[in-house]
C-alpha atoms as a PDB file:
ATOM      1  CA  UNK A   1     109.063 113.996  94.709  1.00  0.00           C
ATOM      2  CA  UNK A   2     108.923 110.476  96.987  1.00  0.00           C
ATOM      3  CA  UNK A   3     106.654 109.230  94.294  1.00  0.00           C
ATOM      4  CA  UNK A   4     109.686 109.461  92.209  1.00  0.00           C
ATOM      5  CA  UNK A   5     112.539 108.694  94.683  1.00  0.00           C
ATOM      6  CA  UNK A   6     110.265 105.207  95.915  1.00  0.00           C
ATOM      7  CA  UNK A   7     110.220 104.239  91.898  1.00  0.00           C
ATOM      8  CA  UNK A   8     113.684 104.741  91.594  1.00  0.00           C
ATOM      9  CA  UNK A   9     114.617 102.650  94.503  1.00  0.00           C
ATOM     10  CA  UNK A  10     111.859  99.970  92.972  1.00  0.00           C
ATOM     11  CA  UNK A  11     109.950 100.370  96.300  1.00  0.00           C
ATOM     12  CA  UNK A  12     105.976 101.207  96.091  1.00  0.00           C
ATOM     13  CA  UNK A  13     104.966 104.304  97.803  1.00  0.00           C
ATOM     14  CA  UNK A  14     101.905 103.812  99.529  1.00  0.00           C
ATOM     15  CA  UNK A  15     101.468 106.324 102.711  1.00  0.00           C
ATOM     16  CA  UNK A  16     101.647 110.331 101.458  1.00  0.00           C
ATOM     17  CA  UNK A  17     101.900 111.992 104.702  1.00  0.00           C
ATOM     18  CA  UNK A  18     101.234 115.987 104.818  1.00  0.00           C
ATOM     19  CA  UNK A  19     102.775 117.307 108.001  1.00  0.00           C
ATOM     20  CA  UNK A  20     101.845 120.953 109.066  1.00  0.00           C
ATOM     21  CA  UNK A  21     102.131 121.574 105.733  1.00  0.00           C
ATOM     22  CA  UNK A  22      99.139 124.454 105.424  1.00  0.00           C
ATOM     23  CA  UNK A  23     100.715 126.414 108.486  1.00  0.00           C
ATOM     24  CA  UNK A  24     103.196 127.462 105.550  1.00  0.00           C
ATOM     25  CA  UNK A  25     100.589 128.195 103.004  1.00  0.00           C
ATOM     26  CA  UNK A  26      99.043 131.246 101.996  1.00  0.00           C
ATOM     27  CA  UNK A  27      95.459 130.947 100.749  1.00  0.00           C
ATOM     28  CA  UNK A  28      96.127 130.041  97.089  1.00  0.00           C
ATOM     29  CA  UNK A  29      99.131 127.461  98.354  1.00  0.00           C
ATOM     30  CA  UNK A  30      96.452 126.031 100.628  1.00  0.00           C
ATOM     31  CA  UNK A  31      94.139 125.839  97.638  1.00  0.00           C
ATOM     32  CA  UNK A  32      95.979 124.540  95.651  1.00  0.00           C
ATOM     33  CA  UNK A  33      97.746 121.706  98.589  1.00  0.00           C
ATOM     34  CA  UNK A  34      93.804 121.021  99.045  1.00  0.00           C
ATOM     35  CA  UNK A  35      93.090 120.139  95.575  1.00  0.00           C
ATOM     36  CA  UNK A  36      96.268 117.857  95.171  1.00  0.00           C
ATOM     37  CA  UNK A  37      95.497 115.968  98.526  1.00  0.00           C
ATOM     38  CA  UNK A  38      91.608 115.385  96.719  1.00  0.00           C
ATOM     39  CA  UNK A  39      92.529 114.984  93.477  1.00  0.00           C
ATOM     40  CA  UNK A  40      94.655 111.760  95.137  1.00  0.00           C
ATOM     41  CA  UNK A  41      91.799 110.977  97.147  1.00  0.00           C
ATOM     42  CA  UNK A  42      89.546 110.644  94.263  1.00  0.00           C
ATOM     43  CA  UNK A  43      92.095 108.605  92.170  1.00  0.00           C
ATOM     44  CA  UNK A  44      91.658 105.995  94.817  1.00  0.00           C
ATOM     45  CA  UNK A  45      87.989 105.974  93.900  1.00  0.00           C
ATOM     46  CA  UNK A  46      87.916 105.454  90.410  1.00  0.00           C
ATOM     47  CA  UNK A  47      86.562 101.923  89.831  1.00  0.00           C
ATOM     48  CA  UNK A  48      89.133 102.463  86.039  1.00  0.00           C
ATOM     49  CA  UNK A  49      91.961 102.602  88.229  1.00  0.00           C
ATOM     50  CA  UNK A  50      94.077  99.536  88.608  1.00  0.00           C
ATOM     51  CA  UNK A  51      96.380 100.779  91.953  1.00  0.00           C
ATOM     52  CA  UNK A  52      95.965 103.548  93.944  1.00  0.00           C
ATOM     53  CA  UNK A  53      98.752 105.779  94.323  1.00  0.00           C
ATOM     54  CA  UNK A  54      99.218 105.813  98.056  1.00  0.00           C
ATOM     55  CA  UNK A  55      96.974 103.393 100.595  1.00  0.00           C
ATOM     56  CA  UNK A  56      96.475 105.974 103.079  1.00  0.00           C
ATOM     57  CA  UNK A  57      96.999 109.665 103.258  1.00  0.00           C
ATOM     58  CA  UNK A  58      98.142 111.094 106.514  1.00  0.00           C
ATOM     59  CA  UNK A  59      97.550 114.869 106.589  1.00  0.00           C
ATOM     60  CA  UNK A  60      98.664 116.621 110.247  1.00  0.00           C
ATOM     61  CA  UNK A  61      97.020 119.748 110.592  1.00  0.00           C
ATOM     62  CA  UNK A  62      95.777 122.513 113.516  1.00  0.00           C
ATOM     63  CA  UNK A  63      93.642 124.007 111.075  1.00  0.00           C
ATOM     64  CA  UNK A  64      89.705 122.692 111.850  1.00  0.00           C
ATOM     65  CA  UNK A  65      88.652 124.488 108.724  1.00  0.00           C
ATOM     66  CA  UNK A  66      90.244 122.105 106.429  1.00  0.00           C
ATOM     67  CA  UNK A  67      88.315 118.881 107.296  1.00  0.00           C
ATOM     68  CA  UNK A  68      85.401 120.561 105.239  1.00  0.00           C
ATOM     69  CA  UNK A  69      88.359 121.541 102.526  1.00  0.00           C
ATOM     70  CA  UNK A  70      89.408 117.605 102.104  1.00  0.00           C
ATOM     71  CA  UNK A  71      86.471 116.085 100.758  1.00  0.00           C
ATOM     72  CA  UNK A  72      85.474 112.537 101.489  1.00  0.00           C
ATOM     73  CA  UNK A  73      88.048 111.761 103.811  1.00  0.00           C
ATOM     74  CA  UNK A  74      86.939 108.553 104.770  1.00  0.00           C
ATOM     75  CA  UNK A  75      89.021 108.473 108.298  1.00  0.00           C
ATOM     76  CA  UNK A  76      89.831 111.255 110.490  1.00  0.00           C
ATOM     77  CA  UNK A  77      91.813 111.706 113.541  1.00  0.00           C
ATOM     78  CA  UNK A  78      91.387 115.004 115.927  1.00  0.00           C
ATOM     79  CA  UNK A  79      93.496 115.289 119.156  1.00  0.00           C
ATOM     80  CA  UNK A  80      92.848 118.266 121.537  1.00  0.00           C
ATOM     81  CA  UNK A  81      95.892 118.238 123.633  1.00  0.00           C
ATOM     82  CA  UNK A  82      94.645 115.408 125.714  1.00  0.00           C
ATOM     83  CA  UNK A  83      91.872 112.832 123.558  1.00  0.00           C
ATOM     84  CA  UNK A  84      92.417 111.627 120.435  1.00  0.00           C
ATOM     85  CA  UNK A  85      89.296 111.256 118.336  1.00  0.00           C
ATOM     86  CA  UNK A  86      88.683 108.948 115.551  1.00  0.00           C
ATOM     87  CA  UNK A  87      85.697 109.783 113.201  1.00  0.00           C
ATOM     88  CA  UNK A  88      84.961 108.059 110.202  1.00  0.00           C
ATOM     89  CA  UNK A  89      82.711 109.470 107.050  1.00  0.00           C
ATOM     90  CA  UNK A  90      79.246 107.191 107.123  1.00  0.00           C
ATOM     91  CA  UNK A  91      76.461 108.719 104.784  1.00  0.00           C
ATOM     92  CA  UNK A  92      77.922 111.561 104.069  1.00  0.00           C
ATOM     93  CA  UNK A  93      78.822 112.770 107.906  1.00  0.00           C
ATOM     94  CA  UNK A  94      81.397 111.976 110.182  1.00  0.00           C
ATOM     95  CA  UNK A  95      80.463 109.722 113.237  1.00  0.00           C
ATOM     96  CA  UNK A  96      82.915 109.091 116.259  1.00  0.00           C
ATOM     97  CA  UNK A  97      83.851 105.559 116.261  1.00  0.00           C
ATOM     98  CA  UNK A  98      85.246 103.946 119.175  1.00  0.00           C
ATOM     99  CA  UNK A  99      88.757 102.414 117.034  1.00  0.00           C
ATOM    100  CA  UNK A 100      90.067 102.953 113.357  1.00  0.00           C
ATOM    101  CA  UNK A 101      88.668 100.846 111.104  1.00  0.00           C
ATOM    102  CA  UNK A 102      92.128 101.442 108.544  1.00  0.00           C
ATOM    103  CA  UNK A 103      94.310 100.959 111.845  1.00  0.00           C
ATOM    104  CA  UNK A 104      92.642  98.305 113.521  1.00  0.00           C
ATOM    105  CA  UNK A 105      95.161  96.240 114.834  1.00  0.00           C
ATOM    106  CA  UNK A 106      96.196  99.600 116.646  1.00  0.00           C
ATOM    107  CA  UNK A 107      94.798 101.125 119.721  1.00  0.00           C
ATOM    108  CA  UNK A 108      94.379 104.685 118.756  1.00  0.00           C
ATOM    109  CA  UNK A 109      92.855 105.944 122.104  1.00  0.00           C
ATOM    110  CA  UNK A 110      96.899 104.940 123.752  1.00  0.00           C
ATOM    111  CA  UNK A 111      98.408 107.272 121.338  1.00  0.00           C
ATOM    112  CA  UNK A 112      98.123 110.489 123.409  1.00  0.00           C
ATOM    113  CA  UNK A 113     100.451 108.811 126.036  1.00  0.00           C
ATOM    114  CA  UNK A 114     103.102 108.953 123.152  1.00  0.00           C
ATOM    115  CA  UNK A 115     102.825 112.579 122.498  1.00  0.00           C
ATOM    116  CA  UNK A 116     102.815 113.477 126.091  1.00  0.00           C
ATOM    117  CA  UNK A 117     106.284 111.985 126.539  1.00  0.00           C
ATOM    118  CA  UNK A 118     107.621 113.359 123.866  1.00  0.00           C
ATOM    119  CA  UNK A 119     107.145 116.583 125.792  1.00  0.00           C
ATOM    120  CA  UNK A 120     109.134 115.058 128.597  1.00  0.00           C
ATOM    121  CA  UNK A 121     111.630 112.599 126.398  1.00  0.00           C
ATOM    122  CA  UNK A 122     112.151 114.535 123.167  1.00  0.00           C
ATOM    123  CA  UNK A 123     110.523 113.792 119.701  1.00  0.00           C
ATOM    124  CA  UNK A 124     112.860 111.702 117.670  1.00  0.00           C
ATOM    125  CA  UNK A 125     113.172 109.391 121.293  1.00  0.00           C
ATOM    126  CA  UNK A 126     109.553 109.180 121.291  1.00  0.00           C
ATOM    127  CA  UNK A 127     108.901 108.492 117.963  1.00  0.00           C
ATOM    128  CA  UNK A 128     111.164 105.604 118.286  1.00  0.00           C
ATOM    129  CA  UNK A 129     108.953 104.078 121.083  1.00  0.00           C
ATOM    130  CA  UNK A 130     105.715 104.650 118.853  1.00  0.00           C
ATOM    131  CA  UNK A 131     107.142 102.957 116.228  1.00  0.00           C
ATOM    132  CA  UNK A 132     108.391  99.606 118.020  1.00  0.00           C
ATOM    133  CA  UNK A 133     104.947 100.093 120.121  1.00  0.00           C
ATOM    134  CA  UNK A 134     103.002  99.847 116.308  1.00  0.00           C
ATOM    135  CA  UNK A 135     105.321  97.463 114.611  1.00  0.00           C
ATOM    136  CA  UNK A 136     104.590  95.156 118.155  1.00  0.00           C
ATOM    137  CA  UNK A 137     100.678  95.453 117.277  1.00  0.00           C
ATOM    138  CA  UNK A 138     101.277  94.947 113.519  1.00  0.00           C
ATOM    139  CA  UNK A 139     103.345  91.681 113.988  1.00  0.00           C
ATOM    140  CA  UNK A 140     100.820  90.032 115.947  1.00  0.00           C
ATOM    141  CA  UNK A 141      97.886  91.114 113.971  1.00  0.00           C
ATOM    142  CA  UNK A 142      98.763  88.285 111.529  1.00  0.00           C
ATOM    143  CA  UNK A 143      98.740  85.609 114.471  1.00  0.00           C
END
């Protein structure tokens, strides 16, 4: 569905993001949510395959199980209420890295501070903040 609203606005679509969206699921809508998010994932793998449909795939979930479920992930965030955690995929297993390698003009280990105000400031104010605090790191990333 934004595939098709970002053509018909002429815009590219390049971030899918998949918010909570398993919580919703039974097990054969999880299945079969699982096996669209890879089959995207793949696409972007396919050495035929002139663009990629999205650059990054965001998927939001408090379901551990489903890391194993998305195959190949090659980034992965996990937050526990109080860290966040980046891991990236390396041989076949995940390995904590220190920063994100896809977001690394971005310190991802100051993003915790974000969600914990939203607790005290509301989401839509915080998100707000987050965004002018990312678009700050992305503008000067080109310096």
């Amino acid at each position: 569905m934004a595939k098709l609203l970002a053509q018909r606005a002429g815009a590219a679509l390049q971030l899918l993001i998949v918010d909570e969206g398993f919580g919703t699921q039974d097990t054969e809508g999880c299945d079969r949510l699982i096996a669209a998010i890879n089959a995207i994932a793949q696409s972007k793998r396919r050495p035929w395959r002139i663009a990629s449909d999205f650059a990054c795939i965001l998927t939001v979930t408090h379901m551990p199980h489903l890391k194993e479920a998305l195959i190949g992930i090659s980034e992965f965030w996990r937050f526990n209420g109080s860290m966040l955690r980046v891991y990236i995929l390396l041989g076949g297993q995940y390995s904590e890295v220190q920063a994100s390698p896809i977001f690394a003009c971005v310190p991802v280990r100051e993003i915790p501070r974000f969600i914990q105000e939203s607790r005290k400031i509301g989401q839509i104010a915080a998100t707000r903040i987050f965004r002018a605090w990312v678009r700050q790191y992305i503008s000067h990333s080109g310096e």
